[in-house]
N, C-alpha and C. Protein backbone atom coordinates (compact mmCIF):
# COMPACT_ATOMS: atom_id res chain seq x y z
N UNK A 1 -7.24 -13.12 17.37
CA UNK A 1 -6.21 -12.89 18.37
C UNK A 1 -6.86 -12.92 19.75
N UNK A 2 -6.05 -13.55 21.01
CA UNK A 2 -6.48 -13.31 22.20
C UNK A 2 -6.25 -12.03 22.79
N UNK A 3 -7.31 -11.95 23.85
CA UNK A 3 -7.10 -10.82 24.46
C UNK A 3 -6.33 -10.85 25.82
N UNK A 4 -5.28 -9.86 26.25
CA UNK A 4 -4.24 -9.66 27.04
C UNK A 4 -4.74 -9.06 28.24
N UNK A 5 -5.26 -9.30 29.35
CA UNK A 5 -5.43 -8.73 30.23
C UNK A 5 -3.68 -7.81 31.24
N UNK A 6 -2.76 -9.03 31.00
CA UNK A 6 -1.91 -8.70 31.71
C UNK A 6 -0.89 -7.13 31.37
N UNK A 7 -0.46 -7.53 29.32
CA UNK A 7 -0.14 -6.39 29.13
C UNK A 7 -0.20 -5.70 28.30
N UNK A 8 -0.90 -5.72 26.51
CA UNK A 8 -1.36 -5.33 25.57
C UNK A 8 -3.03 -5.57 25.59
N UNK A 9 -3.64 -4.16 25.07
CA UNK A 9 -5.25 -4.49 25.35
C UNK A 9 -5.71 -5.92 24.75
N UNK A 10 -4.64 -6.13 23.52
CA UNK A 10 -4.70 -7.06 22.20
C UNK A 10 -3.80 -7.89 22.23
N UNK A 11 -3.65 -8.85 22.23
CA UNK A 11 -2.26 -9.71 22.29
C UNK A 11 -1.43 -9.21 20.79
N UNK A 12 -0.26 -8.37 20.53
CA UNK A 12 0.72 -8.56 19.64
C UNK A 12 -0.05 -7.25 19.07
N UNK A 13 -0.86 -6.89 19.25
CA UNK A 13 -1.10 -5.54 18.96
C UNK A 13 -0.84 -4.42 19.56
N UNK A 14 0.03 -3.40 19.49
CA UNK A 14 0.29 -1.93 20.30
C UNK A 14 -0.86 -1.19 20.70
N UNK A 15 -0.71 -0.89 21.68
CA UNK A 15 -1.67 -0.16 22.39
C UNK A 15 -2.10 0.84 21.59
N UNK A 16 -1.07 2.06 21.20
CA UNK A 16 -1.37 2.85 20.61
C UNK A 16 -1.92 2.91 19.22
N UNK A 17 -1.92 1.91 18.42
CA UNK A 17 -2.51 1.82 16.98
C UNK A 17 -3.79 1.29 17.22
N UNK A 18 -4.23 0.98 18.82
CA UNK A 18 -5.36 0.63 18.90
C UNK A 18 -6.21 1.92 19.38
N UNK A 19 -5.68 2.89 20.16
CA UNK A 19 -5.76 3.96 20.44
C UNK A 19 -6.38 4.81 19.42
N UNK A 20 -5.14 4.70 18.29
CA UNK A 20 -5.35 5.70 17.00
C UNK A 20 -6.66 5.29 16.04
N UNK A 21 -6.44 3.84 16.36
CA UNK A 21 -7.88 3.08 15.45
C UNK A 21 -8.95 3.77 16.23
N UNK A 22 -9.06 3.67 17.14
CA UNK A 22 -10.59 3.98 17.84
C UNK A 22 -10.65 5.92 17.77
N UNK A 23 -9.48 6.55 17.62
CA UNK A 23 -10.08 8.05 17.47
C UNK A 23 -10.29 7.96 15.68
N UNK A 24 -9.90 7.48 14.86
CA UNK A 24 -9.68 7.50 13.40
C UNK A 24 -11.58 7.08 13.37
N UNK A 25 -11.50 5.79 13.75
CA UNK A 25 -13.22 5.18 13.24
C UNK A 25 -13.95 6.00 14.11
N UNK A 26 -13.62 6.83 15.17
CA UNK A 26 -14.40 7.26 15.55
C UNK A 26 -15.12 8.78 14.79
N UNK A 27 -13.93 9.21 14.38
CA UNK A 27 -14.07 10.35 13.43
C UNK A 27 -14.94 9.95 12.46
N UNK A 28 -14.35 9.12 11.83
CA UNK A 28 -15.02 8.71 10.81
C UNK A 28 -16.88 8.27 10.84
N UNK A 29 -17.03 7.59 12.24
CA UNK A 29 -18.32 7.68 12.65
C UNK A 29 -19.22 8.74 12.53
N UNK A 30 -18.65 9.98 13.15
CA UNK A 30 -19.28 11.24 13.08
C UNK A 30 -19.28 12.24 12.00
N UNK A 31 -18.70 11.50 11.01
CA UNK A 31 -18.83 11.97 9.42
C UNK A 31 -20.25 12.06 8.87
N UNK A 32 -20.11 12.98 7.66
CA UNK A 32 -21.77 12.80 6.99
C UNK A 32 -21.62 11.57 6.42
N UNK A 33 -23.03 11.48 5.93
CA UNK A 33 -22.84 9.97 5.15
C UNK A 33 -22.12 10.12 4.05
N UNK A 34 -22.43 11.49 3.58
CA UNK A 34 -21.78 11.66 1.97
C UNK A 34 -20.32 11.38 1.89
N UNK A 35 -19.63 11.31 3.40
CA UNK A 35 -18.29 11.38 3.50
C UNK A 35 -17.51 10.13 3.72
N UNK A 36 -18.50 9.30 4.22
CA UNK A 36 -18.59 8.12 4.57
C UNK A 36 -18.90 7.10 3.06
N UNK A 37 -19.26 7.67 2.07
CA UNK A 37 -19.80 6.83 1.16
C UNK A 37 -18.08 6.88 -0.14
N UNK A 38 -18.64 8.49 -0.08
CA UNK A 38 -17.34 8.81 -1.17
C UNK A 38 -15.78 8.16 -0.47
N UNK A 39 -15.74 7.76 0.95
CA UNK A 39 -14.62 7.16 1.69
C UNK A 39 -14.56 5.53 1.07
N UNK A 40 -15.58 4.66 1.04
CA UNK A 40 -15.95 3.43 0.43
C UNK A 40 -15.50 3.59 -0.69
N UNK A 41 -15.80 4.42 -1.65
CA UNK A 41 -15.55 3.97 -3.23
C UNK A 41 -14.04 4.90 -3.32
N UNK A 42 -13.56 5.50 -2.85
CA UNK A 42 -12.29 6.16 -2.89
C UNK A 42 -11.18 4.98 -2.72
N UNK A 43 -11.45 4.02 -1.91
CA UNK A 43 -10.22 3.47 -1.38
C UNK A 43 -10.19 2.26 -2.60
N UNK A 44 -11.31 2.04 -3.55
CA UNK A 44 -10.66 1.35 -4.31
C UNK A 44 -10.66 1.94 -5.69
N UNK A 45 -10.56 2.96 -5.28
CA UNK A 45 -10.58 3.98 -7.18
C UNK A 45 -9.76 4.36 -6.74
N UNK A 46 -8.59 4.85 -5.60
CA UNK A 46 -6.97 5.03 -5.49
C UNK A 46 -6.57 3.82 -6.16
N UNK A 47 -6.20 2.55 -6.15
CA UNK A 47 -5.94 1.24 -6.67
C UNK A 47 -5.87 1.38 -7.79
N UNK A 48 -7.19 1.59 -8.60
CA UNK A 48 -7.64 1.75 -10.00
C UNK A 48 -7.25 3.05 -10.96
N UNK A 49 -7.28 4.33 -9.97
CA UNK A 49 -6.42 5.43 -10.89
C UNK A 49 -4.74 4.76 -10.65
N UNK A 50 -3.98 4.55 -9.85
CA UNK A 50 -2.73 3.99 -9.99
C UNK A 50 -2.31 3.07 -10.52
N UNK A 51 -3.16 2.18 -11.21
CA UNK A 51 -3.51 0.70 -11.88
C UNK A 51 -3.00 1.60 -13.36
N UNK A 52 -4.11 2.78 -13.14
CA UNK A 52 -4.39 3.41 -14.72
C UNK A 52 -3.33 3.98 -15.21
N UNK A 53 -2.58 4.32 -14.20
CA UNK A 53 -1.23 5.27 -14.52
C UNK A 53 -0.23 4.08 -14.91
N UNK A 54 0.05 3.33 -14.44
CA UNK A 54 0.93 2.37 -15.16
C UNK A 54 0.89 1.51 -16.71
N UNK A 55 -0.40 1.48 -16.91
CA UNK A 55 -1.02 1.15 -17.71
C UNK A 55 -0.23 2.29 -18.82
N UNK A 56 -0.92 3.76 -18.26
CA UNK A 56 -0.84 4.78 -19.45
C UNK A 56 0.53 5.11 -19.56
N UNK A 57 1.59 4.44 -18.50
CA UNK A 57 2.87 4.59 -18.42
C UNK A 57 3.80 3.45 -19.43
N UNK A 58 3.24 2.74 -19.86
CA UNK A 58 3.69 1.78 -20.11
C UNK A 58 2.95 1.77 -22.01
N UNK A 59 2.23 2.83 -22.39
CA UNK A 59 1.52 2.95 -23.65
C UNK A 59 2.58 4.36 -23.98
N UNK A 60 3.15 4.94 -22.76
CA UNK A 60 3.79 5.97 -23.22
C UNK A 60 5.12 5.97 -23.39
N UNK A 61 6.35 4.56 -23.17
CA UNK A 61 7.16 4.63 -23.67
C UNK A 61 7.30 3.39 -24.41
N UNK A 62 6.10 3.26 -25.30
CA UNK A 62 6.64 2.24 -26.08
C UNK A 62 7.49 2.48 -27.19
N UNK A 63 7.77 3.83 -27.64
CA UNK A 63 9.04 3.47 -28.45
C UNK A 63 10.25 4.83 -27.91
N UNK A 64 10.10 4.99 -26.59
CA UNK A 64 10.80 5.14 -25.61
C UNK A 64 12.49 4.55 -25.56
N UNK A 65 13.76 4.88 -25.02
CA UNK A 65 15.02 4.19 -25.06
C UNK A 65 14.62 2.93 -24.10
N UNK A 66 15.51 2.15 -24.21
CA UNK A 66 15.83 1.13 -22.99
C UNK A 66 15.61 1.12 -21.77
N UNK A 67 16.29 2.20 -21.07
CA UNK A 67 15.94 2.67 -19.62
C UNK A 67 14.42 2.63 -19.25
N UNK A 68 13.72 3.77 -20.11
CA UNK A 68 12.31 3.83 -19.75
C UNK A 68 11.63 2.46 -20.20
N UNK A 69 11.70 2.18 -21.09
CA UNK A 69 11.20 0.68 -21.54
C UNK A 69 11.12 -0.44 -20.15
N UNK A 70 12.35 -0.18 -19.80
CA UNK A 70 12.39 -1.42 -18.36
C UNK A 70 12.20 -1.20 -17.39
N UNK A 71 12.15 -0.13 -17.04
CA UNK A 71 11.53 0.62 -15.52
C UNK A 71 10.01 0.83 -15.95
N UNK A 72 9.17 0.70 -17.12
CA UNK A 72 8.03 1.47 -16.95
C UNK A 72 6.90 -0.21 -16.69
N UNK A 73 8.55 -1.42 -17.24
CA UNK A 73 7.55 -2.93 -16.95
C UNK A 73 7.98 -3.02 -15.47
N UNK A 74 9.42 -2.67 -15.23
CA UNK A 74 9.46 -3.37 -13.75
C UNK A 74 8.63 -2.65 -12.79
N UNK A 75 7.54 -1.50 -12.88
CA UNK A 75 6.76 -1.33 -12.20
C UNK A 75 5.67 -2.47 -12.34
N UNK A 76 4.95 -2.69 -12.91
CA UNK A 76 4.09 -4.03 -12.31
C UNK A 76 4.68 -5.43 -11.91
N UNK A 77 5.64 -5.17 -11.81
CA UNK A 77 6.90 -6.51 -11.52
C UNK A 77 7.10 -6.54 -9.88
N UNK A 78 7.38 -5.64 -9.48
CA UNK A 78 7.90 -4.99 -8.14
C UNK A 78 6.25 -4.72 -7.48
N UNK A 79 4.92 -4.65 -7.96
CA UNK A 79 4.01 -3.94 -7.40
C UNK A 79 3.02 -5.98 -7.07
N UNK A 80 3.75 -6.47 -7.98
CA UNK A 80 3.33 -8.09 -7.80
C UNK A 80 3.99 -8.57 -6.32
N UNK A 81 5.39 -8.32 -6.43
CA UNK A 81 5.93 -8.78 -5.55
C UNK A 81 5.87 -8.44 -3.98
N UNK A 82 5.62 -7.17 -3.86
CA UNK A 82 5.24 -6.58 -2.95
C UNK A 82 4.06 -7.60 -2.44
N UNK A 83 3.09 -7.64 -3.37
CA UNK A 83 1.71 -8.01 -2.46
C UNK A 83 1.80 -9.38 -2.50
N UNK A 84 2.73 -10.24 -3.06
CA UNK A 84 2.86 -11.45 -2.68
C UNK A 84 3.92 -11.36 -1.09
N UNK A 85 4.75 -10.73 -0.93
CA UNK A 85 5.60 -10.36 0.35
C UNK A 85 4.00 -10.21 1.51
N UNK A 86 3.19 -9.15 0.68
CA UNK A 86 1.89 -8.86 2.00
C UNK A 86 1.51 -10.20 1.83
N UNK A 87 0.87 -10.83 1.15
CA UNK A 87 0.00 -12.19 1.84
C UNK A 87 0.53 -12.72 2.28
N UNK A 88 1.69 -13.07 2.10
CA UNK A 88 2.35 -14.07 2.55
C UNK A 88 2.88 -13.92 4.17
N UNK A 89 2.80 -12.67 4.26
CA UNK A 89 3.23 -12.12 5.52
C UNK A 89 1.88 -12.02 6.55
N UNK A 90 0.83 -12.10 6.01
CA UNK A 90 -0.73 -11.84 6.45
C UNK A 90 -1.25 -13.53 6.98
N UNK A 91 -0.64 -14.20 5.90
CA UNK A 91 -0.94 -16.24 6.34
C UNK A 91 0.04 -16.39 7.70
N UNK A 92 1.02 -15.85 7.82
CA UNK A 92 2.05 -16.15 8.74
C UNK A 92 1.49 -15.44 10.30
N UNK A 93 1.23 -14.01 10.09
CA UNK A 93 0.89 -13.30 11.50
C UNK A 93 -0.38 -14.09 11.74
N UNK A 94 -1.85 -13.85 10.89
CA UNK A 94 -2.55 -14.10 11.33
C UNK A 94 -3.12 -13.33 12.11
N UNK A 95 -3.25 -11.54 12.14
CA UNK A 95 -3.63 -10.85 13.11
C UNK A 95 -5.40 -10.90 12.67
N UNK A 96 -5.84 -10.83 13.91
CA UNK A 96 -7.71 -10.69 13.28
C UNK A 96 -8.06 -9.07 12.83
N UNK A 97 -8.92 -9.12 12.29
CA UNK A 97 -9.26 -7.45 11.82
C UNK A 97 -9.87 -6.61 13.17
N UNK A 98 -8.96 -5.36 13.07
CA UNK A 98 -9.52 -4.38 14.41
C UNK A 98 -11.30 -4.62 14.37
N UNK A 99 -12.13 -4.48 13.22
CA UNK A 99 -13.75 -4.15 13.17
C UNK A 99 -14.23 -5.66 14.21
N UNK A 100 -13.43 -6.46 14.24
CA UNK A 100 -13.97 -7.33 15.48
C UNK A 100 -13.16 -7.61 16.04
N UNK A 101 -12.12 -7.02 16.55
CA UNK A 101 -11.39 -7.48 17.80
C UNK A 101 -11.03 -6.26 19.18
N UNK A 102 -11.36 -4.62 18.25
CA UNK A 102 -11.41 -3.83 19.59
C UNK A 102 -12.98 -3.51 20.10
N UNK A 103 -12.49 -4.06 21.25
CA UNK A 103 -13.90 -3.79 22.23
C UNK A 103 -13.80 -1.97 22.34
N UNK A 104 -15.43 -1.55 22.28
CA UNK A 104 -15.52 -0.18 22.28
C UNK A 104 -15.77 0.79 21.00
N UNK A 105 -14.83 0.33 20.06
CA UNK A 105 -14.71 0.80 18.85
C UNK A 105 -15.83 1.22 18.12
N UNK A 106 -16.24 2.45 17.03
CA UNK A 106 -16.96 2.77 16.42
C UNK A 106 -17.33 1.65 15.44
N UNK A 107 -18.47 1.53 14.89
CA UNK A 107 -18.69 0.83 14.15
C UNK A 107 -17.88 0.98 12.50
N UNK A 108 -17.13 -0.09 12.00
CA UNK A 108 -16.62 0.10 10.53
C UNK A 108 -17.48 0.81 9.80
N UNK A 109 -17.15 1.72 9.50
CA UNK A 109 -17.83 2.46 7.88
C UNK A 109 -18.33 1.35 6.66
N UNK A 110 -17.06 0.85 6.91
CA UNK A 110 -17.24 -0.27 5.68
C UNK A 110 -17.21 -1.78 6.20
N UNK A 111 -18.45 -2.55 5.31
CA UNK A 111 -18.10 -4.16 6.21
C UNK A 111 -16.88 -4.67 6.60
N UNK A 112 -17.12 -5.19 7.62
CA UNK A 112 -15.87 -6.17 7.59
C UNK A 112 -15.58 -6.98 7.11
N UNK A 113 -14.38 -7.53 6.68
CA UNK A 113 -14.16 -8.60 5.85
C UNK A 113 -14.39 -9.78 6.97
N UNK A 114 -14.49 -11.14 5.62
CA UNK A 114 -14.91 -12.36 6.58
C UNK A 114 -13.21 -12.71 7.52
N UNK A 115 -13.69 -13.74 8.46
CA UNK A 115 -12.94 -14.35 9.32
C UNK A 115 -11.92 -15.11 8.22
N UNK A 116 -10.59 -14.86 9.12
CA UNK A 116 -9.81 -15.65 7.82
C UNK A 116 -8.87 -14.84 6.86
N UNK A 117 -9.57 -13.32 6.94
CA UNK A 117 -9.33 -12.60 5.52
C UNK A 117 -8.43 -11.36 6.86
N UNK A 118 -7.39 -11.96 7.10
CA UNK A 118 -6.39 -11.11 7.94
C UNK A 118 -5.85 -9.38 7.53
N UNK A 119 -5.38 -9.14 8.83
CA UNK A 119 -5.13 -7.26 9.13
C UNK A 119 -4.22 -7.26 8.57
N UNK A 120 -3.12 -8.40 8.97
CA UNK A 120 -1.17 -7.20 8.77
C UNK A 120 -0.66 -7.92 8.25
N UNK A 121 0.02 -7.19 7.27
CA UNK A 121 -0.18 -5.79 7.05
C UNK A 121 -1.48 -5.06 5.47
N UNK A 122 -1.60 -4.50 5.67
CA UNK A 122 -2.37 -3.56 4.76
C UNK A 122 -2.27 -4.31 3.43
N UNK A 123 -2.55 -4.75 2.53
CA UNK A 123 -2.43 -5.45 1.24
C UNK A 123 -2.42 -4.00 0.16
N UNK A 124 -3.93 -3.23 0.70
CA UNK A 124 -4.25 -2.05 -0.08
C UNK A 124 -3.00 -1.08 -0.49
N UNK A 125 -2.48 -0.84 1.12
CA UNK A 125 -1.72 0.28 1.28
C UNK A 125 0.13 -0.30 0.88
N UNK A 126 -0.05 -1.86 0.66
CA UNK A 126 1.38 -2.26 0.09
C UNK A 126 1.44 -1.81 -1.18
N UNK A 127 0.47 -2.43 -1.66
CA UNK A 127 0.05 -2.22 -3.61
C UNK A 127 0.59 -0.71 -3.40
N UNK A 128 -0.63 0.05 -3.05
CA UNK A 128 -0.52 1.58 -3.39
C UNK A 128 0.88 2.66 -3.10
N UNK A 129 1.85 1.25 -2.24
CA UNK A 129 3.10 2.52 -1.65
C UNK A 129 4.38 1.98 -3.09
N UNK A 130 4.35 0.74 -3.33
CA UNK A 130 4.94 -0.15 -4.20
C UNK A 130 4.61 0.62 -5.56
N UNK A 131 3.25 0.64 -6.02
CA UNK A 131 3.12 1.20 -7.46
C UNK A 131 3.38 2.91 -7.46
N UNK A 132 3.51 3.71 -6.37
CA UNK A 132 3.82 4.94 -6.31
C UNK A 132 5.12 4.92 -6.13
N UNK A 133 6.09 4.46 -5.80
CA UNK A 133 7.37 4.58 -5.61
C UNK A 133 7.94 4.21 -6.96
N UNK A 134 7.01 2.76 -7.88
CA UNK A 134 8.05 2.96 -8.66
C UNK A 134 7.39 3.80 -9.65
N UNK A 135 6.63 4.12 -9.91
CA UNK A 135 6.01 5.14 -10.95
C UNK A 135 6.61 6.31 -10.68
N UNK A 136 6.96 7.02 -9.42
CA UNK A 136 7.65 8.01 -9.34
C UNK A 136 9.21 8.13 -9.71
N UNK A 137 9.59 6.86 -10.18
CA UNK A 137 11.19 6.19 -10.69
C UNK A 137 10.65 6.03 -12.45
N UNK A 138 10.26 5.57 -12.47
CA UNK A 138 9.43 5.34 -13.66
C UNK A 138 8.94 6.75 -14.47
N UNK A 139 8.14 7.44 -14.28
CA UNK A 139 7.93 8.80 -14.57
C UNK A 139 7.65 9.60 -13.69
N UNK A 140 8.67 10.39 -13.60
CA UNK A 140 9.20 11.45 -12.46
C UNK A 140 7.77 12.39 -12.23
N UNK A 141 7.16 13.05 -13.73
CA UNK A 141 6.77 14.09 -13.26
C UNK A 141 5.30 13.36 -12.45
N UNK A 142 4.75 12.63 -12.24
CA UNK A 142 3.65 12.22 -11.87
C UNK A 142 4.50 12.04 -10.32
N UNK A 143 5.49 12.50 -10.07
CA UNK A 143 5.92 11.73 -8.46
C UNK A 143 5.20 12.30 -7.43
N UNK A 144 5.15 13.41 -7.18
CA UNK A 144 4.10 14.45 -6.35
C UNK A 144 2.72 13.59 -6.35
N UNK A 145 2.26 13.33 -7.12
CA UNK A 145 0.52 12.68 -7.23
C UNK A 145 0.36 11.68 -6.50
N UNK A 146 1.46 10.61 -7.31
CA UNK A 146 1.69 9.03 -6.42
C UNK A 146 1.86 9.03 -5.35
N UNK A 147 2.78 9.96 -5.12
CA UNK A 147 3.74 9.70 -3.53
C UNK A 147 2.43 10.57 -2.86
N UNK A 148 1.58 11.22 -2.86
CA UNK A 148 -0.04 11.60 -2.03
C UNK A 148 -0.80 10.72 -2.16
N UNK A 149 -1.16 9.71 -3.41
CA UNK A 149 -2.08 8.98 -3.47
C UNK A 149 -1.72 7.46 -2.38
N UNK A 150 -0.58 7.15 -2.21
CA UNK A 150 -0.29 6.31 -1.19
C UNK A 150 -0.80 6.46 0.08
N UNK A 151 -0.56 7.60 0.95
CA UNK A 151 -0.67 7.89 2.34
C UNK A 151 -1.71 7.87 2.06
N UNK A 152 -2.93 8.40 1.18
CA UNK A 152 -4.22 8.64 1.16
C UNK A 152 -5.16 7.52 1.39
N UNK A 153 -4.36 6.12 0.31
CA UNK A 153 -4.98 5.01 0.61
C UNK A 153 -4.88 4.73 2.27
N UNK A 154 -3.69 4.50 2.22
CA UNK A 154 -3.25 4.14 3.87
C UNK A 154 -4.16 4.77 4.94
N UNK A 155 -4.77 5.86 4.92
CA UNK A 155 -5.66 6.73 5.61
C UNK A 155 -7.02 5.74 5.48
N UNK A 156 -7.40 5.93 4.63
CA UNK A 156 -8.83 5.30 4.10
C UNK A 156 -9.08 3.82 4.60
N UNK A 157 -8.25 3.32 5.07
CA UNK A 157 -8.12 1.96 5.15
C UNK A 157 -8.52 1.73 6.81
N UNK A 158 -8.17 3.24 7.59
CA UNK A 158 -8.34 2.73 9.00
C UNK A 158 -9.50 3.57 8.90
N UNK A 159 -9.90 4.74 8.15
CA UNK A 159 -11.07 5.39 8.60
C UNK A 159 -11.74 4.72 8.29
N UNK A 160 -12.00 3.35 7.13
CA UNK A 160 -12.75 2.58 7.18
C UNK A 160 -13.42 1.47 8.28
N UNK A 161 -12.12 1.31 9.25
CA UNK A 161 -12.44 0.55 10.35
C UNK A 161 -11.84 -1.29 9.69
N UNK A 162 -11.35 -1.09 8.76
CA UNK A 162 -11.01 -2.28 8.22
C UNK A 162 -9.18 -2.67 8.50
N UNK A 163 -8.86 -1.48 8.86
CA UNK A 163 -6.76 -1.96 9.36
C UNK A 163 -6.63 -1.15 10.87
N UNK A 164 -5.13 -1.58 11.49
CA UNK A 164 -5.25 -0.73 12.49
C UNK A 164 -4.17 0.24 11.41
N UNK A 165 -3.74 1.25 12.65
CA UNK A 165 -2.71 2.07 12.05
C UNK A 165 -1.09 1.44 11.40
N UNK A 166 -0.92 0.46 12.80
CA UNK A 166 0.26 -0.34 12.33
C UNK A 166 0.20 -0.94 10.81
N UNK A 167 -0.96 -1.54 10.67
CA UNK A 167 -1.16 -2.46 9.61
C UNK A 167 -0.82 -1.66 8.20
N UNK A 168 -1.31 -0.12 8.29
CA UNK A 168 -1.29 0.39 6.66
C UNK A 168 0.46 0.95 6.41
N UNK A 169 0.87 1.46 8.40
CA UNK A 169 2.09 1.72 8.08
C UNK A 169 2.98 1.17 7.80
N UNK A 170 2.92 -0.66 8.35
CA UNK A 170 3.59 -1.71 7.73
C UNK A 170 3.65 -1.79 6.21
N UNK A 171 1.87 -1.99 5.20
CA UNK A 171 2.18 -1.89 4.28
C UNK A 171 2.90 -0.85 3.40
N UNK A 172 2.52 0.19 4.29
CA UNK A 172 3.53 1.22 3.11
C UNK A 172 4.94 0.93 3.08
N UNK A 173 5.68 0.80 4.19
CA UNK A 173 6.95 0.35 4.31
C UNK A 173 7.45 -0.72 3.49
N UNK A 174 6.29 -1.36 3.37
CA UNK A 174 7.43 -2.87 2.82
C UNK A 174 6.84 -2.37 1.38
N UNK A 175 5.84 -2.07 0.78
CA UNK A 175 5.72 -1.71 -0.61
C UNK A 175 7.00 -0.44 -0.90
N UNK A 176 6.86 0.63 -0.32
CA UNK A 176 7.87 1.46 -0.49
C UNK A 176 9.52 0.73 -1.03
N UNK A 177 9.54 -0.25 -0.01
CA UNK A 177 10.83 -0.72 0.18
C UNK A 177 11.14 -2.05 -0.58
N UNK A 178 9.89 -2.63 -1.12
CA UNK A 178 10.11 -3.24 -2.12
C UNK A 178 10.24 -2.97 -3.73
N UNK A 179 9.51 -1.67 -3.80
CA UNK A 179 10.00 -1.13 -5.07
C UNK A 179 10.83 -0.16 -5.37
N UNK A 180 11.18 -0.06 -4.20
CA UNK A 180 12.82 0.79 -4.19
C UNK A 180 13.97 -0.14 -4.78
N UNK A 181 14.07 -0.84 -4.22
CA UNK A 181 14.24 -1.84 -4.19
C UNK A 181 14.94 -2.36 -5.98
N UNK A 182 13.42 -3.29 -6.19
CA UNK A 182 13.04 -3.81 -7.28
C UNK A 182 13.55 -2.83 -8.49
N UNK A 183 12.85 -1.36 -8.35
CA UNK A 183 13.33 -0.58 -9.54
C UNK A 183 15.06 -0.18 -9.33
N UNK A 184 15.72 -0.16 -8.42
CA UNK A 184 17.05 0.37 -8.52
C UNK A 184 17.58 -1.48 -9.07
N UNK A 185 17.35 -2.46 -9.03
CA UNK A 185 17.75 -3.72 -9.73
C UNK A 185 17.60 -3.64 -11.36
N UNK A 186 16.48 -3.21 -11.71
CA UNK A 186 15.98 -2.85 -13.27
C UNK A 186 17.12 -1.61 -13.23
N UNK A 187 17.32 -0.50 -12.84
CA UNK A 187 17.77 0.24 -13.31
C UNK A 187 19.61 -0.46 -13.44
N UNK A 188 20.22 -0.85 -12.56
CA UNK A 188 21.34 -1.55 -13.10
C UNK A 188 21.35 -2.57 -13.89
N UNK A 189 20.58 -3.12 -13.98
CA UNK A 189 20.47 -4.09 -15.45
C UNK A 189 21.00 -3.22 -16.81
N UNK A 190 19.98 -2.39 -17.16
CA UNK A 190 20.19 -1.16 -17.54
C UNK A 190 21.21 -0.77 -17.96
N UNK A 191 22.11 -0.21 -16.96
CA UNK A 191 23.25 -0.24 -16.97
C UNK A 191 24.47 -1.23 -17.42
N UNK A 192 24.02 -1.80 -16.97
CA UNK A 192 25.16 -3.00 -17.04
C UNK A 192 24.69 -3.65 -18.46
N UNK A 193 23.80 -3.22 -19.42
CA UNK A 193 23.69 -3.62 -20.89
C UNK A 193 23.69 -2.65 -21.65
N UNK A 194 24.05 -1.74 -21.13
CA UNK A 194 24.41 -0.09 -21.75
C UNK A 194 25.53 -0.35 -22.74
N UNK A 195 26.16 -0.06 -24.16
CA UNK A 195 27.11 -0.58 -24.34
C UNK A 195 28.50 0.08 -24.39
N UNK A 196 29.61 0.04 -24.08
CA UNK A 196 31.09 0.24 -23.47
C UNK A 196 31.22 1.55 -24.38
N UNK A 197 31.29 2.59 -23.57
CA UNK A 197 31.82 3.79 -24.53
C UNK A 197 33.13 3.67 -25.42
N UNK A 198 33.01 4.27 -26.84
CA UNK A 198 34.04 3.56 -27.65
C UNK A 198 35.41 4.14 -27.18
N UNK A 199 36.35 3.73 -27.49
CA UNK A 199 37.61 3.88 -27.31
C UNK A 199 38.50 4.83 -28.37
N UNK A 200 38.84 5.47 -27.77
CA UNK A 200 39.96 6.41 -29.01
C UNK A 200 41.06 6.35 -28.64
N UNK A 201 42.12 5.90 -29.52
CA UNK A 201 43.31 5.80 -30.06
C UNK A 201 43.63 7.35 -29.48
């Protein structure tokens, strides 16, 4: 992205998520290392425990009614689609990654990805808002866990120095809102093959 002298520090980037990026990595700068390390392997073992829960969600209603049967697949259905909505939305903007485009900024915790390998929105934090929304539709009592393990990714992603703020809040939004979405479609299917309560004379 070019840089704006006239009226964004960033061309098409908000001031303020550039703002928030530089106190977030900066925090994160002045972290121990231990905090800084366990931050690296956290943001993709959120992915992988929520990976795991669908997995174990999907071993747990296999002889489950109908309802749960189709909501526990249309979660990896809806958690696909989502992150095809993010790339596809990531080839189109084309924003460059904050770790080389704000001047000033703390150094990323974590490498930067190569040139090419675009900010917005969040890919991480789509997956993670998408597979928590519908897992929390999917099996209720895990909803509390999911619906924390989302924002958490989304966090991790700028203290890494790898999204701005906009970028993870974008992805949560459109994952949120794609498997809202997606699972209330499965759930009227559902419905609508439910069969006709019988009739009495």
């Amino acid at each position: 992205m070019s840089l704006s002298l006239t009226s964004n520090e960033i061309e098409d980037v908000p001031d303020v998520s550039i703002d928030w990026y530089r106190a977030v990595t900066g925090l994160a700068a002045e972290s121990p290392d231990w905090v800084q390390a366990v931050a690296v392997v956290a943001t993709d073992a959120v992915l992988l425990v929520l990976g795991a829960l669908v997995v174990a969600n999907l071993w747990r209603i296999r002889r489950a009614d109908l309802r749960a049967r189709v909501l526990a697949w249309a979660a990896p259905v809806v958690t696909v689609v989502a992150y095809v909505l993010s790339e596809t939305t990531k080839s189109l903007v084309e924003q460059e990654r904050p770790c080389r485009a704000v001047r000033g900024a703390a150094a990323s915790v974590a490498e930067c990805p190569e040139p090419g390998d675009w900010s917005f929105p969040s890919n991480h934090s789509t997956i993670a808002a998408a597979v928590a929304v519908a897992l929390a539709v999917a099996w209720r009592r895990l909803a509390v866990v999911v619906l924390v393990l989302a924002p958490l990714e989304a966090f991790l992603r700028v203290f890494l120095g790898v999204h701005y703020p906009h970028d993870v809040i974008t992805g949560l939004l459109l994952g949120s809102v794609t498997a809202a979405v997606g699972m209330a479609f499965a759930a009227a299917l559902v419905r609508a093959k439910a069969p006709a309560p019988a009739q009495h004379a």
